[in-house]
Protein backbone atom coordinates (compact mmCIF):
# COMPACT_ATOMS: atom_id res chain seq x y z
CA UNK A 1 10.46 -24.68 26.37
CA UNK A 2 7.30 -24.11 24.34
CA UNK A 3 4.12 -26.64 25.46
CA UNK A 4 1.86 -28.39 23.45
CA UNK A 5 -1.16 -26.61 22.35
CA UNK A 6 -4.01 -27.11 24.37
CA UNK A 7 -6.05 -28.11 21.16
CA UNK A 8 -5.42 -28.73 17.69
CA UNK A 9 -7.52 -28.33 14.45
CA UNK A 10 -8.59 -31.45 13.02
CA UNK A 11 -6.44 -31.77 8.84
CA UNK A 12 -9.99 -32.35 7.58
CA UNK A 13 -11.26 -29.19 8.94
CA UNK A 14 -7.67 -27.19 8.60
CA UNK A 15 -8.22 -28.67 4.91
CA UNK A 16 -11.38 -26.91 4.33
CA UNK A 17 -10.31 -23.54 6.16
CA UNK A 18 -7.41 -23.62 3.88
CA UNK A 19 -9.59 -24.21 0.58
CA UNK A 20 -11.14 -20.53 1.26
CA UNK A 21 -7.81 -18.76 1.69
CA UNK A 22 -7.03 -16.06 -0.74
CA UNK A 23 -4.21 -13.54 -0.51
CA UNK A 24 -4.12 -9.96 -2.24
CA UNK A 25 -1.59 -6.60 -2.25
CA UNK A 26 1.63 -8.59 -2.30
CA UNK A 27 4.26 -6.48 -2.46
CA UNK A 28 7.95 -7.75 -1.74
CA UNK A 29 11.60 -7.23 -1.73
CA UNK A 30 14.85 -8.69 -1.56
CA UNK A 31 17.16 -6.98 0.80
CA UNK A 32 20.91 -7.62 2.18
CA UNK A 33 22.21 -5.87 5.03
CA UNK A 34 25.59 -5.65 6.17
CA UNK A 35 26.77 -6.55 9.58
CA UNK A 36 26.01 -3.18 11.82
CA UNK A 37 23.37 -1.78 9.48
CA UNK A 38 19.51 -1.61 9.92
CA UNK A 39 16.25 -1.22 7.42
CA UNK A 40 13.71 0.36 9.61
CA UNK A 41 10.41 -0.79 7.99
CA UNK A 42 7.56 1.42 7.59
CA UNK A 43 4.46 0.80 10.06
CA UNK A 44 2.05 -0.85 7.77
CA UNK A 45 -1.53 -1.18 8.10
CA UNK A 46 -1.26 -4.57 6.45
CA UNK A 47 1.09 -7.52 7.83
CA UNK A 48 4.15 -7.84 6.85
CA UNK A 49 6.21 -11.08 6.01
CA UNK A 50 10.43 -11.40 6.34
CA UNK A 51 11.86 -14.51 5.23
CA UNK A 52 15.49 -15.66 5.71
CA UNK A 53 17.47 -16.44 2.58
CA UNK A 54 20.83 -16.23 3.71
CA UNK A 55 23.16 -15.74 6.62
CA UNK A 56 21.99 -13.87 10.05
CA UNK A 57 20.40 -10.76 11.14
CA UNK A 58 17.99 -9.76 14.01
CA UNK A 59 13.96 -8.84 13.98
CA UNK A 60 13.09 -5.85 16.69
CA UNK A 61 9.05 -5.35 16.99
CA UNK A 62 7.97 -2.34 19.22
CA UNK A 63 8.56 -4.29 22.80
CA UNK A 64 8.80 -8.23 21.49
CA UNK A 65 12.15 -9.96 22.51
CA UNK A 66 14.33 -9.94 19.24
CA UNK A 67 14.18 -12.10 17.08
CA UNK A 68 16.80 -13.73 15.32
CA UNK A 69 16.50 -13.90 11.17
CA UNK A 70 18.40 -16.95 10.07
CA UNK A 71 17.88 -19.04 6.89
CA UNK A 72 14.48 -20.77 6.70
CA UNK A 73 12.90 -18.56 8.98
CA UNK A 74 9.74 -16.93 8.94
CA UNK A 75 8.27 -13.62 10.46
CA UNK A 76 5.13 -12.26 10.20
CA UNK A 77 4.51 -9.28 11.80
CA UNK A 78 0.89 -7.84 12.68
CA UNK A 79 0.02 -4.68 11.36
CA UNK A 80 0.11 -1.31 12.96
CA UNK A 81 3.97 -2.23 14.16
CA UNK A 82 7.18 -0.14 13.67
CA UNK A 83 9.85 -2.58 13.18
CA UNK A 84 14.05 -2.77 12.68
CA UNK A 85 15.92 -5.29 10.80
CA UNK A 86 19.59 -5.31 11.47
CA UNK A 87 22.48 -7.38 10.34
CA UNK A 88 23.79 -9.01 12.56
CA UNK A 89 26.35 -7.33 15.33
CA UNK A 90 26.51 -7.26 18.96
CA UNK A 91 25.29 -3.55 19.00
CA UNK A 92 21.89 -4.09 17.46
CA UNK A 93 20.93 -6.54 20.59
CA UNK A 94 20.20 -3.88 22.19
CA UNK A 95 17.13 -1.99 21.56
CA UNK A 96 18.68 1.38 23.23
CA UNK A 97 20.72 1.92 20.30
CA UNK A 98 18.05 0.97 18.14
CA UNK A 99 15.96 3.60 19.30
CA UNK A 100 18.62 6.59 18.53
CA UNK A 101 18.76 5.88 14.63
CA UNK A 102 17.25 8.08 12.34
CA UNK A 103 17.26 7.68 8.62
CA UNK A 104 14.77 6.71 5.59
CA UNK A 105 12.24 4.29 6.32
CA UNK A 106 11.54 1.80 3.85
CA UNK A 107 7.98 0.78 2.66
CA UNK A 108 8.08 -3.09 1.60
CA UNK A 109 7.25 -3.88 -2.09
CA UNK A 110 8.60 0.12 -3.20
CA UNK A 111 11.47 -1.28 -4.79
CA UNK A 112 12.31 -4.71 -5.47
CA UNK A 113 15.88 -4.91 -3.99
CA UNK A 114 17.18 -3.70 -0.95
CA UNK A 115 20.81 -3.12 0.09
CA UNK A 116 21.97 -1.52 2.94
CA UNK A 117 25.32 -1.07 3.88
CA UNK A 118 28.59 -1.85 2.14
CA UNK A 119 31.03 -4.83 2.08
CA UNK A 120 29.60 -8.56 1.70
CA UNK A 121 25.96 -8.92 3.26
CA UNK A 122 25.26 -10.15 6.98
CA UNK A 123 22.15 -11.28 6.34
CA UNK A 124 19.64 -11.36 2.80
CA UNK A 125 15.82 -11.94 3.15
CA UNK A 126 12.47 -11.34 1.35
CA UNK A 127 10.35 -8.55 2.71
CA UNK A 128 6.82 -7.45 2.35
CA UNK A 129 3.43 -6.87 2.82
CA UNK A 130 0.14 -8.92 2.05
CA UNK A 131 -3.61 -9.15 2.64
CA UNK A 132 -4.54 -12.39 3.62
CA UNK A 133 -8.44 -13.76 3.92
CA UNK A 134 -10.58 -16.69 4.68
CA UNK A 135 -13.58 -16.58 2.54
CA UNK A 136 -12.38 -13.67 0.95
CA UNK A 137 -13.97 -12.14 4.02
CA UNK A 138 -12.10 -12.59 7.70
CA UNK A 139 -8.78 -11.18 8.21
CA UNK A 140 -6.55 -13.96 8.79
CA UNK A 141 -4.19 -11.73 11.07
CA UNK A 142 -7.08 -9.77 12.49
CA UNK A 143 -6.50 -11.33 15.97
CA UNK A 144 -3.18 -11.73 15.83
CA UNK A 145 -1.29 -9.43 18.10
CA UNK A 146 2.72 -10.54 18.27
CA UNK A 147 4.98 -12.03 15.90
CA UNK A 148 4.48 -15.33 14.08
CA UNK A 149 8.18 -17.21 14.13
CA UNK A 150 8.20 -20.75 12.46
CA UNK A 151 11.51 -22.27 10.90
CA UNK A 152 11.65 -23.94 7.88
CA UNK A 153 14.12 -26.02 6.24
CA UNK A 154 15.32 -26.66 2.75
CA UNK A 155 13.21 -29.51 1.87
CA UNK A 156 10.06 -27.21 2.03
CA UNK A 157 11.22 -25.14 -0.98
CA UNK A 158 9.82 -21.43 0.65
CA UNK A 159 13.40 -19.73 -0.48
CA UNK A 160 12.55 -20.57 -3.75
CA UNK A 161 8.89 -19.34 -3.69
CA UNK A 162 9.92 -16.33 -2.19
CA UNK A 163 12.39 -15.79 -4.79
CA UNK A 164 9.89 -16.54 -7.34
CA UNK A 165 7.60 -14.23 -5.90
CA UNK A 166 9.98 -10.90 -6.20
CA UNK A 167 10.86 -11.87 -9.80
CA UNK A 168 7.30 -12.13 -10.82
CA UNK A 169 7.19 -8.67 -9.30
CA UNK A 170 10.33 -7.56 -10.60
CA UNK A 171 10.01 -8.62 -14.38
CA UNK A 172 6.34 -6.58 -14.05
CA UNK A 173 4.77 -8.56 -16.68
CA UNK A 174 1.52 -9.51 -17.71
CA UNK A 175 -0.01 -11.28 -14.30
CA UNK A 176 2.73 -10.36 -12.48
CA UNK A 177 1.03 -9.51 -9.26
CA UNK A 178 -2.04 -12.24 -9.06
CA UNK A 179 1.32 -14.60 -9.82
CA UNK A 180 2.96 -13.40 -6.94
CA UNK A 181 0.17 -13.01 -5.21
CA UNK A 182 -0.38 -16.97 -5.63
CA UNK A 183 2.90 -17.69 -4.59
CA UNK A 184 2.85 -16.16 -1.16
CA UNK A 185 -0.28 -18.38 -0.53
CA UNK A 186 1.33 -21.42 -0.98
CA UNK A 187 4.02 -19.80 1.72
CA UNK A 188 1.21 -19.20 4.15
CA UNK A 189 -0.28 -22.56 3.51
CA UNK A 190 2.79 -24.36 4.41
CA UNK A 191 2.71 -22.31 7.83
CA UNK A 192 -1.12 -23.34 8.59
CA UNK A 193 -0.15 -27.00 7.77
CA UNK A 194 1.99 -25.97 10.88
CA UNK A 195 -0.94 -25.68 12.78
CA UNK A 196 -1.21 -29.42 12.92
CA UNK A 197 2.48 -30.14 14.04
CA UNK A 198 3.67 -26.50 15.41
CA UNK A 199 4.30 -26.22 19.53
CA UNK A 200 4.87 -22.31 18.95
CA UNK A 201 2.51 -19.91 20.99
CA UNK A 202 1.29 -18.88 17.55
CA UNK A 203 -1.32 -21.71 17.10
CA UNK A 204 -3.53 -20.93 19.56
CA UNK A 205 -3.66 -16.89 18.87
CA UNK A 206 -5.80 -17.51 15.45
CA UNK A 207 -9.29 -17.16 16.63
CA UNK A 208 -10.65 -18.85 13.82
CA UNK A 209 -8.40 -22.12 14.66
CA UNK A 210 -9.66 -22.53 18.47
CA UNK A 211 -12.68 -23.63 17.68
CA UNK A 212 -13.36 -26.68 15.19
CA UNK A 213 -16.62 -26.89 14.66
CA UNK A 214 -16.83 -22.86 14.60
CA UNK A 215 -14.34 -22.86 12.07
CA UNK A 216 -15.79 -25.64 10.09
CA UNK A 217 -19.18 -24.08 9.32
CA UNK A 218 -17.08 -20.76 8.55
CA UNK A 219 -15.79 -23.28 5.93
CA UNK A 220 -18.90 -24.03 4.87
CA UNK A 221 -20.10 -20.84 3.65
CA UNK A 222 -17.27 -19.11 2.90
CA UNK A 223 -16.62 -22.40 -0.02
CA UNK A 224 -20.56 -22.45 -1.08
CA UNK A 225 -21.93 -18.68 -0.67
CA UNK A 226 -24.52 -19.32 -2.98
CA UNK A 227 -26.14 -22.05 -0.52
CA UNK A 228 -28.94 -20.73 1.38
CA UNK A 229 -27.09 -20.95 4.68
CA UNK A 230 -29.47 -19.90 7.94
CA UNK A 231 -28.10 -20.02 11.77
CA UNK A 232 -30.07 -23.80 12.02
CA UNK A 233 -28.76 -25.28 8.97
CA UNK A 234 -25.14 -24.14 10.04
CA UNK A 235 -25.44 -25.24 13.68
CA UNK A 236 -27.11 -28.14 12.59
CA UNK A 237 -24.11 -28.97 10.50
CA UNK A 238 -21.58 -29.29 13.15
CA UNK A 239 -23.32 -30.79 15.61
CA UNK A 240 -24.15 -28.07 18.09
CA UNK A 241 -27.30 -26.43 19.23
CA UNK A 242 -28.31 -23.14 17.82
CA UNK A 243 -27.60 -21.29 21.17
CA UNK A 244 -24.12 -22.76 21.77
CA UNK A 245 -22.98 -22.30 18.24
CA UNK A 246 -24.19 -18.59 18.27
CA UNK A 247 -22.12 -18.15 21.44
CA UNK A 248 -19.09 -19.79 19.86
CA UNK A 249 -19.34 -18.30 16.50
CA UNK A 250 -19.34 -14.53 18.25
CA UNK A 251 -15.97 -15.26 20.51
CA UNK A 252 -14.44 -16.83 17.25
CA UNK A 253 -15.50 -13.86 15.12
CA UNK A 254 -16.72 -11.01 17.19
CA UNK A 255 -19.79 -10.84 14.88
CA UNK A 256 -22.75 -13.11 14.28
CA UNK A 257 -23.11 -15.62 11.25
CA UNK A 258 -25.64 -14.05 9.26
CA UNK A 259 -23.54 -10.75 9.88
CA UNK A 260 -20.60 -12.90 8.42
CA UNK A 261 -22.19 -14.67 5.99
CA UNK A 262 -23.38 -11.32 4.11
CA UNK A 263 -19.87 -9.94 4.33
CA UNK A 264 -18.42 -12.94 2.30
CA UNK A 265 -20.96 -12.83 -0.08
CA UNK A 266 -20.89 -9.40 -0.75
CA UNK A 267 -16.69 -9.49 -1.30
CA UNK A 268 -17.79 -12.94 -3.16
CA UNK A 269 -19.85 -10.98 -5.65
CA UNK A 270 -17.37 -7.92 -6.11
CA UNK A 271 -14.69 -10.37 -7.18
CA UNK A 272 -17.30 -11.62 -9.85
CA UNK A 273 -18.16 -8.49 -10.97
CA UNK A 274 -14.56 -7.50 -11.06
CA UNK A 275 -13.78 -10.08 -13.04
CA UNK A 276 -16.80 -9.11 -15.72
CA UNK A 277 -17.68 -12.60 -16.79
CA UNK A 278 -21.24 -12.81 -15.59
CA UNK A 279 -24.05 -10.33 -15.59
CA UNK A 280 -25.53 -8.94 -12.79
CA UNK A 281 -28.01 -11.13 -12.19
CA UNK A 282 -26.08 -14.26 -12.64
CA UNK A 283 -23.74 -12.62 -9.90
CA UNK A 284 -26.55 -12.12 -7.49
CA UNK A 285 -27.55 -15.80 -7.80
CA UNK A 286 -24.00 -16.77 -7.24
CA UNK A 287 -23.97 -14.94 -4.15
CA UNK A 288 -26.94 -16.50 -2.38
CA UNK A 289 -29.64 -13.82 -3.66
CA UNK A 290 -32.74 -15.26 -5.70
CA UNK A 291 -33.50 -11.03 -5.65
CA UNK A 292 -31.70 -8.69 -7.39
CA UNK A 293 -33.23 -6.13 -5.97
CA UNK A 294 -32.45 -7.67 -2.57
CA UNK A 295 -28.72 -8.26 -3.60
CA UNK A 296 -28.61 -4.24 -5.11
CA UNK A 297 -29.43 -2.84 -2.01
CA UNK A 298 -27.17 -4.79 0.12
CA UNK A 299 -24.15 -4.60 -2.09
CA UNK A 300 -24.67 -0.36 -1.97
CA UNK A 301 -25.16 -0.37 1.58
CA UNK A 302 -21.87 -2.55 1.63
CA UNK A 303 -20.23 -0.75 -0.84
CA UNK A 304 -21.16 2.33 -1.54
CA UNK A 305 -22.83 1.72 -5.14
CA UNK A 306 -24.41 0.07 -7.26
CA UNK A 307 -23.04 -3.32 -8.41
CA UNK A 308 -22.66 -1.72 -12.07
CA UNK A 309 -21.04 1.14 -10.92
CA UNK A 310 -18.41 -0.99 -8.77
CA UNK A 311 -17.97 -3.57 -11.92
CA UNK A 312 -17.09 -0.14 -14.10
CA UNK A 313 -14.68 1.65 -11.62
CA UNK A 314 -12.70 -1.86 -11.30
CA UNK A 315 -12.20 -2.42 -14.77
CA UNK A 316 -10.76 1.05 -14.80
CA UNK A 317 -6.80 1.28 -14.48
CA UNK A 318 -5.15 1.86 -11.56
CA UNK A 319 -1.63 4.01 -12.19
CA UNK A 320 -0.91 3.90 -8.60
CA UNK A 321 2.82 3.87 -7.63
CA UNK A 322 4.16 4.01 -4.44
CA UNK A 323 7.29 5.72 -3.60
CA UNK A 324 10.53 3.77 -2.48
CA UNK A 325 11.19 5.68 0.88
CA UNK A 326 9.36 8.22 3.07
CA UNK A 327 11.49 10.76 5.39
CA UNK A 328 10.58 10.42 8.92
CA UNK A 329 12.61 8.88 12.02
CA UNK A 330 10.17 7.99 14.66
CA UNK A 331 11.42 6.39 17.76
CA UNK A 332 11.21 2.65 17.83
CA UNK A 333 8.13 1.05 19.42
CA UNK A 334 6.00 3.70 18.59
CA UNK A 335 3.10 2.60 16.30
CA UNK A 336 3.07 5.67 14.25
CA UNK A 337 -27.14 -5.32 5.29
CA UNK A 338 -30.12 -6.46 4.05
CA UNK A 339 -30.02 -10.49 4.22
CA UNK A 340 -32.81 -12.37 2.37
């Protein structure tokens, strides 16, 4: 039986963390499976999400027990991990025979319904992949190593979201992917609310969550980039003295703030210029820079270019469109600047 947590995120600072999240590159897709069939899903180098809609089927990630994908449940899977999804059938508890198939493997998002299998479906779910960010800056699953599992129920509405998601996606209309895009954040709100109730080993493996204080300066910045945020005024801030909060801010981030900081205003001020609403200038002052010469230089060094050249090569289209199945059968479990 799963313990309490040996902390738990205050809602006022879980509140604030949440205020900064942004999600990007949803792609999803509704699949059935029929009882003794299997969708291997391609390794991604982005999570992936699996949500139950209907009936029963089981999750198998590289060496993680199974897990069983009933209605109302949620996955997440970390990236770089080769998973099955089978309907559900005595055979497919065992991983041996998983790790005979061969077959397709399907990439999440390449088509927008899935069916595998024939007769009436064992099991029907949402599957996909996502980017998801605090501060448009920190990898929310960057530290995450083994599956999320958290079950829902009806009153929280996520089957319909979901749903709503892969039509938005489906229909590809105007908006359709910042939509769905939209959508999936409210999912993964609802699981960080979780963070505040949840007994699931999953709490405690977000780096970002172990630490209050840590994660309420992160807040800080991350929601007011333009502030002129320095290591005092942050420690300050939270109560703790510079020393202690540069320890804790390194073990909850691997990097130092300032480090931080520039990295979410430099994906702060491509966003802005991406969106080609404010000139150059007025994006460097949103960003924290009183310079633009000081902001230039650290957004090529970031970058690669110039901010003008990076607001002109994203307003250009994109055509890209990624194919519904690559060949391959590999055996399962193998994981195929300048600061002012």
């Amino acid at each position: 039986m799963a313990s309490e947590p040996l902390w738990r995120i205050t809602p006022q600072d879980l509140d604030k963390l949440m205020a900064t999240l942004e999600v990007e590159r949803a792609k999803l897709s509704r699949c059935t499976l029929t009882a003794g069939s299997q969708l291997r899903v391609a390794c991604n180098d982005a999570p992936t999400i699996h949500y139950g809609l209907q009936g029963s089927g089981w999750v198998f990630v590289n060496d993680e027990p199974p897990i069983q994908l009933t209605r109302h449940t949620l996955v997440i899977v970390p990236p770089g991990k080769f998973l099955v999804i089978a309907g559900s059938d005595h055979a497919f508890r065992s991983r041996r025979c998983l790790g005979s198939l061969h077959g397709d493997i399907f990439i999440p998002g390449s088509s927008h319904r899935c069916s595998v299998g024939e007769g009436e479906p064992s099991v029907a779910f949402v599957c996909g992949s996502f980017r998801a960010f605090y501060g448009a800056a920190v990898d929310l699953f960057a530290s995450l190593t083994t599956p999320i599992i958290e079950k829902f129920d009806v009153h929280d509405q996520l089957d319909q979201i979901m749903n709503y998601a892969v039509s938005e996606l489906a229909a590809e209309d105007v908006g359709g992917g910042p939509m769905s895009a939209a959508l999936l954040k409210l999912v993964l709100l609802a699981l960080l609310r979780r963070c505040l109730t949840s007994v699931n080993p999953w709490v405690e493996r977000f780096s970002i969550l172990s630490d209050p204080p840590i994660a309420r300066a992160f807040a800080g910045m991350a929601s007011r980039p333009s502030d002129q945020h320095t290591v005092q005024s942050l420690s300050h801030s939270v109560g703790l003295s510079r020393s202690a909060f540069m320890a804790r801010f390194v073990v909850a981030f691997g990097e130092s703030p300032i480090s931080l900081l520039r990295r979410v205003r430099m994906r702060y001020a491509a966003e802005l210029l991406a969106a080609n609403a404010l000139s150059i200038d007025q994006v460097a002052l949103q960003a924290g820079y009183q310079s633009r010469s000081s902001f230039t230089r650290t957004f090529r060094r970031h970058y690669g270019s110039n901010p003008s050249g990076y607001r002109a090569e994203a307003l250009r289209p994109s055509d890209a469109n990624p194919a519904h199945l690559v060949s391959g059968s590999p055996t399962f479990g193998e994981s195929t600047a300048d600061e002012q």
